[in-house]
Protein backbone atom coordinates (compact mmCIF):
# COMPACT_ATOMS: atom_id res chain seq x y z
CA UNK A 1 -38.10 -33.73 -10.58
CA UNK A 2 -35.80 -33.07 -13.70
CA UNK A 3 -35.08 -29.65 -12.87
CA UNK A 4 -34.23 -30.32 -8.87
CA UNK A 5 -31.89 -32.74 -10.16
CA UNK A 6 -29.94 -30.69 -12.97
CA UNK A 7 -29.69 -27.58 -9.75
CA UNK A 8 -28.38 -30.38 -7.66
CA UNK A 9 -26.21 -30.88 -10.06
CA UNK A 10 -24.86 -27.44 -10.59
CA UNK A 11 -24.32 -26.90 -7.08
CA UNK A 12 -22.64 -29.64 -6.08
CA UNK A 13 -20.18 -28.58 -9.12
CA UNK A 14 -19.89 -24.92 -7.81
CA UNK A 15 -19.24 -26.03 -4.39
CA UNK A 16 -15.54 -26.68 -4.43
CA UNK A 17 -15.17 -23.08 -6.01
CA UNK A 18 -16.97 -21.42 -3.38
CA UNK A 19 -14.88 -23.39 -0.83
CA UNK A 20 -11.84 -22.65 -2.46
CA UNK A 21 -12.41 -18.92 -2.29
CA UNK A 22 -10.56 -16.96 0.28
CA UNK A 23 -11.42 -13.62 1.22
CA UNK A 24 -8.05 -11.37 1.77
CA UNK A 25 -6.51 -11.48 5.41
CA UNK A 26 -7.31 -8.69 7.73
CA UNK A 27 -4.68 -7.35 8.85
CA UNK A 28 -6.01 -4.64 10.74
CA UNK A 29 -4.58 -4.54 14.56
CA UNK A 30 -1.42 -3.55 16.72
CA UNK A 31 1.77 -5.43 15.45
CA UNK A 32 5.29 -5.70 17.34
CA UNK A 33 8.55 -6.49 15.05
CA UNK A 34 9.53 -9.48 16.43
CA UNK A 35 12.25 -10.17 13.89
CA UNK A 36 15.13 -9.44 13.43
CA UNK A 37 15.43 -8.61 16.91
CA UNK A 38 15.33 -5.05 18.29
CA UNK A 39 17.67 -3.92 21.37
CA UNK A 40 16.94 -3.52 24.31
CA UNK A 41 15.51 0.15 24.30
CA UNK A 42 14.14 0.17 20.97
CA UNK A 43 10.61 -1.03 19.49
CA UNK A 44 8.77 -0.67 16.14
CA UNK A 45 5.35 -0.96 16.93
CA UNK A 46 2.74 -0.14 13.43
CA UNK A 47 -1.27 0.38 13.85
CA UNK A 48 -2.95 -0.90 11.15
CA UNK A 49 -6.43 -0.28 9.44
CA UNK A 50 -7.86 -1.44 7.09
CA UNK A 51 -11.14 -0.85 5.58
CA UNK A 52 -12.24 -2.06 2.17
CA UNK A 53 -9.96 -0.69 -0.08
CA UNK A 54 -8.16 1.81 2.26
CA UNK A 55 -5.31 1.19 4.81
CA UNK A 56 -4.45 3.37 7.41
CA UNK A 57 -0.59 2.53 8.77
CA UNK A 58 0.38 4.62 11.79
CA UNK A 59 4.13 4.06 13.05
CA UNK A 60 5.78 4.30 16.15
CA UNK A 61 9.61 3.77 17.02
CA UNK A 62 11.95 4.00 19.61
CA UNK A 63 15.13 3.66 18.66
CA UNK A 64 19.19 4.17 20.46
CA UNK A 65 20.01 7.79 20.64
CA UNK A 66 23.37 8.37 20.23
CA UNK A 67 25.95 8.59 16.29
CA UNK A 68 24.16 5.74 15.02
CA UNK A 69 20.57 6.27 16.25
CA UNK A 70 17.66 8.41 15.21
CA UNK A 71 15.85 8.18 18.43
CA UNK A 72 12.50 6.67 16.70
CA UNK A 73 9.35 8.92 14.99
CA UNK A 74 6.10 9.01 14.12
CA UNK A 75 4.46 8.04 10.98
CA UNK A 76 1.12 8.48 9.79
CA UNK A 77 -0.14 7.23 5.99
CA UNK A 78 -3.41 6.32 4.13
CA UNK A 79 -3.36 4.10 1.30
CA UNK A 80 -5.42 3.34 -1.44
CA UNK A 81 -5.53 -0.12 -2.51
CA UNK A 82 -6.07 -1.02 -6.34
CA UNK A 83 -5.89 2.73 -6.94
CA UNK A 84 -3.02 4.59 -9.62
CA UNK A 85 -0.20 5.56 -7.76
CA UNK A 86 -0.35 8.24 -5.99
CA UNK A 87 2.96 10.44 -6.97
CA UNK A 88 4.39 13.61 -5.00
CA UNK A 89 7.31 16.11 -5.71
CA UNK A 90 8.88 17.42 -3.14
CA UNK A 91 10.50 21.54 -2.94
CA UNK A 92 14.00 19.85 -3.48
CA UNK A 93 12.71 17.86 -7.44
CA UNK A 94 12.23 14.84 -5.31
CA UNK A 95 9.69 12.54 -7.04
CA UNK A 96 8.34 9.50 -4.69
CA UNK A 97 5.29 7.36 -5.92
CA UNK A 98 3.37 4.27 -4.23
CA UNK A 99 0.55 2.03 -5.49
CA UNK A 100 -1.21 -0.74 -3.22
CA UNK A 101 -2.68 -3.82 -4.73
CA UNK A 102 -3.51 -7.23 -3.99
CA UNK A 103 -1.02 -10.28 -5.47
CA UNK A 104 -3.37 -13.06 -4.08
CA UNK A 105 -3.79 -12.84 -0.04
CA UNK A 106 -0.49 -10.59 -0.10
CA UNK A 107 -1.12 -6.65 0.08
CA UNK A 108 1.98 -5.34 -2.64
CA UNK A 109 3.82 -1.85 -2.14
CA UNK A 110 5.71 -0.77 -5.08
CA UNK A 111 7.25 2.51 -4.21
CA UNK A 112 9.27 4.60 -6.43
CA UNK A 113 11.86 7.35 -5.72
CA UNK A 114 13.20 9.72 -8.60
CA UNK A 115 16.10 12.01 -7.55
CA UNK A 116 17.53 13.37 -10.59
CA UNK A 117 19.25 10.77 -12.32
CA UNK A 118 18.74 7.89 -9.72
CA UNK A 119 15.80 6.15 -9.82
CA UNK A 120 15.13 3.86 -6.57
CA UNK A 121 12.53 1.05 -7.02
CA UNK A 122 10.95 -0.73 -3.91
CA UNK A 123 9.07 -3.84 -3.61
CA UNK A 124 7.05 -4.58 -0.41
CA UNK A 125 5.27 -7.71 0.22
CA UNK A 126 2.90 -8.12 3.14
CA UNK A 127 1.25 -11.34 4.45
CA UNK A 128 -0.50 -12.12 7.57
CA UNK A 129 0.07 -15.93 8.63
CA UNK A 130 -2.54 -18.50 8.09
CA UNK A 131 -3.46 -18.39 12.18
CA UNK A 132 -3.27 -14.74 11.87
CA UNK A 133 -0.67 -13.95 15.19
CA UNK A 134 2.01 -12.91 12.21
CA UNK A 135 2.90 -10.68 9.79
CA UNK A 136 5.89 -10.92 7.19
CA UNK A 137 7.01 -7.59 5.51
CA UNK A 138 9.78 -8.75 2.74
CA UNK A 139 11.03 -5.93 0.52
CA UNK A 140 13.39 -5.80 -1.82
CA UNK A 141 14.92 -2.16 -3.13
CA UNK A 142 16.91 -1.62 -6.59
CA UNK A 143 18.76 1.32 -6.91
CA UNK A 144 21.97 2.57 -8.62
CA UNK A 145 24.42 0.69 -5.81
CA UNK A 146 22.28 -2.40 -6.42
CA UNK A 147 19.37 -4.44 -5.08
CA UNK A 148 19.09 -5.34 -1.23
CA UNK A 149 16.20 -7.61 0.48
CA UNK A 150 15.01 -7.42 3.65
CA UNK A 151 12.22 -9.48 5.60
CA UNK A 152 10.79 -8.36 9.44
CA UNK A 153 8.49 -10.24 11.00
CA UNK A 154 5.46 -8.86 13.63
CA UNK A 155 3.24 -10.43 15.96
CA UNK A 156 -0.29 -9.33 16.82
CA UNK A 157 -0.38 -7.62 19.95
């Protein structure tokens, strides 16, 4: 009866822990920027997938056409989360790495951009909302004209 009584014990201790424990946010789905606001012909729409340690973004936009406007794209990217940055050179000397890693229930994107003497840093913090209809991107980029920060915001489609 001693020994049901000491595990009895031990688990009621180890049950806050367990209850305290979150697993990281899935944010796997089809999100819509929501904010800031887009015009009236333009959307940024991302697919996202992710998989244990791997995230698959795929991009879509539709921008203005015209001086100011690209017309939108297509982007396509795999990352590897909690892996060493993965670094690329471009034909032009261009240097660009990223690594992906978890800061609590926050996915973190620090991306860096070498171009001979300037050296751009970015900062990228994504979290899904406790309900899970949300998504908050805020980055923040340091470079030689000085640091910016931006935040969008995304709902679940």
């Amino acid at each position: 009866m001693h020994a049901l009584t000491r595990s009895l014990v031990v688990a009621f201790l180890l049950l806050p822990v367990g209850a305290m424990a979150q697993s990281k946010p899935d944010c796997s789905g089809t999100w819509t920027q929501v904010q800031p606001p887009l015009g009236p012909d333009e959307t940024h729409i991302e697919r996202l997938e992710l998989r244990d340690s791997v995230l698959k973004v795929t991009l879509d936009t539709r921008m203005a056409a015209g001086p100011l406007g690209s017309g939108g794209g297509h982007f396509d990217r795999t990352y590897s989360i909690g892996a060493p940055a993965e670094t690329t050179k471009d034909k032009d000397g261009v240097i660009r790495s990223v690594a992906v890693t978890w800061d609590g229930l926050a996915l973190v994107f620090v991306r860096t951009t070498q171009e001979g003497a300037n050296t751009t840093t970015a900062r990228d913090v994504w979290s899904v909302s406790e309900d899970g209809t949300k998504l908050t991107k805020s980055s923040e980029t340091t470079s030689w004209r000085g640091t910016s920060r931006d935040t969008r915001v995304f709902k679940r489609q």
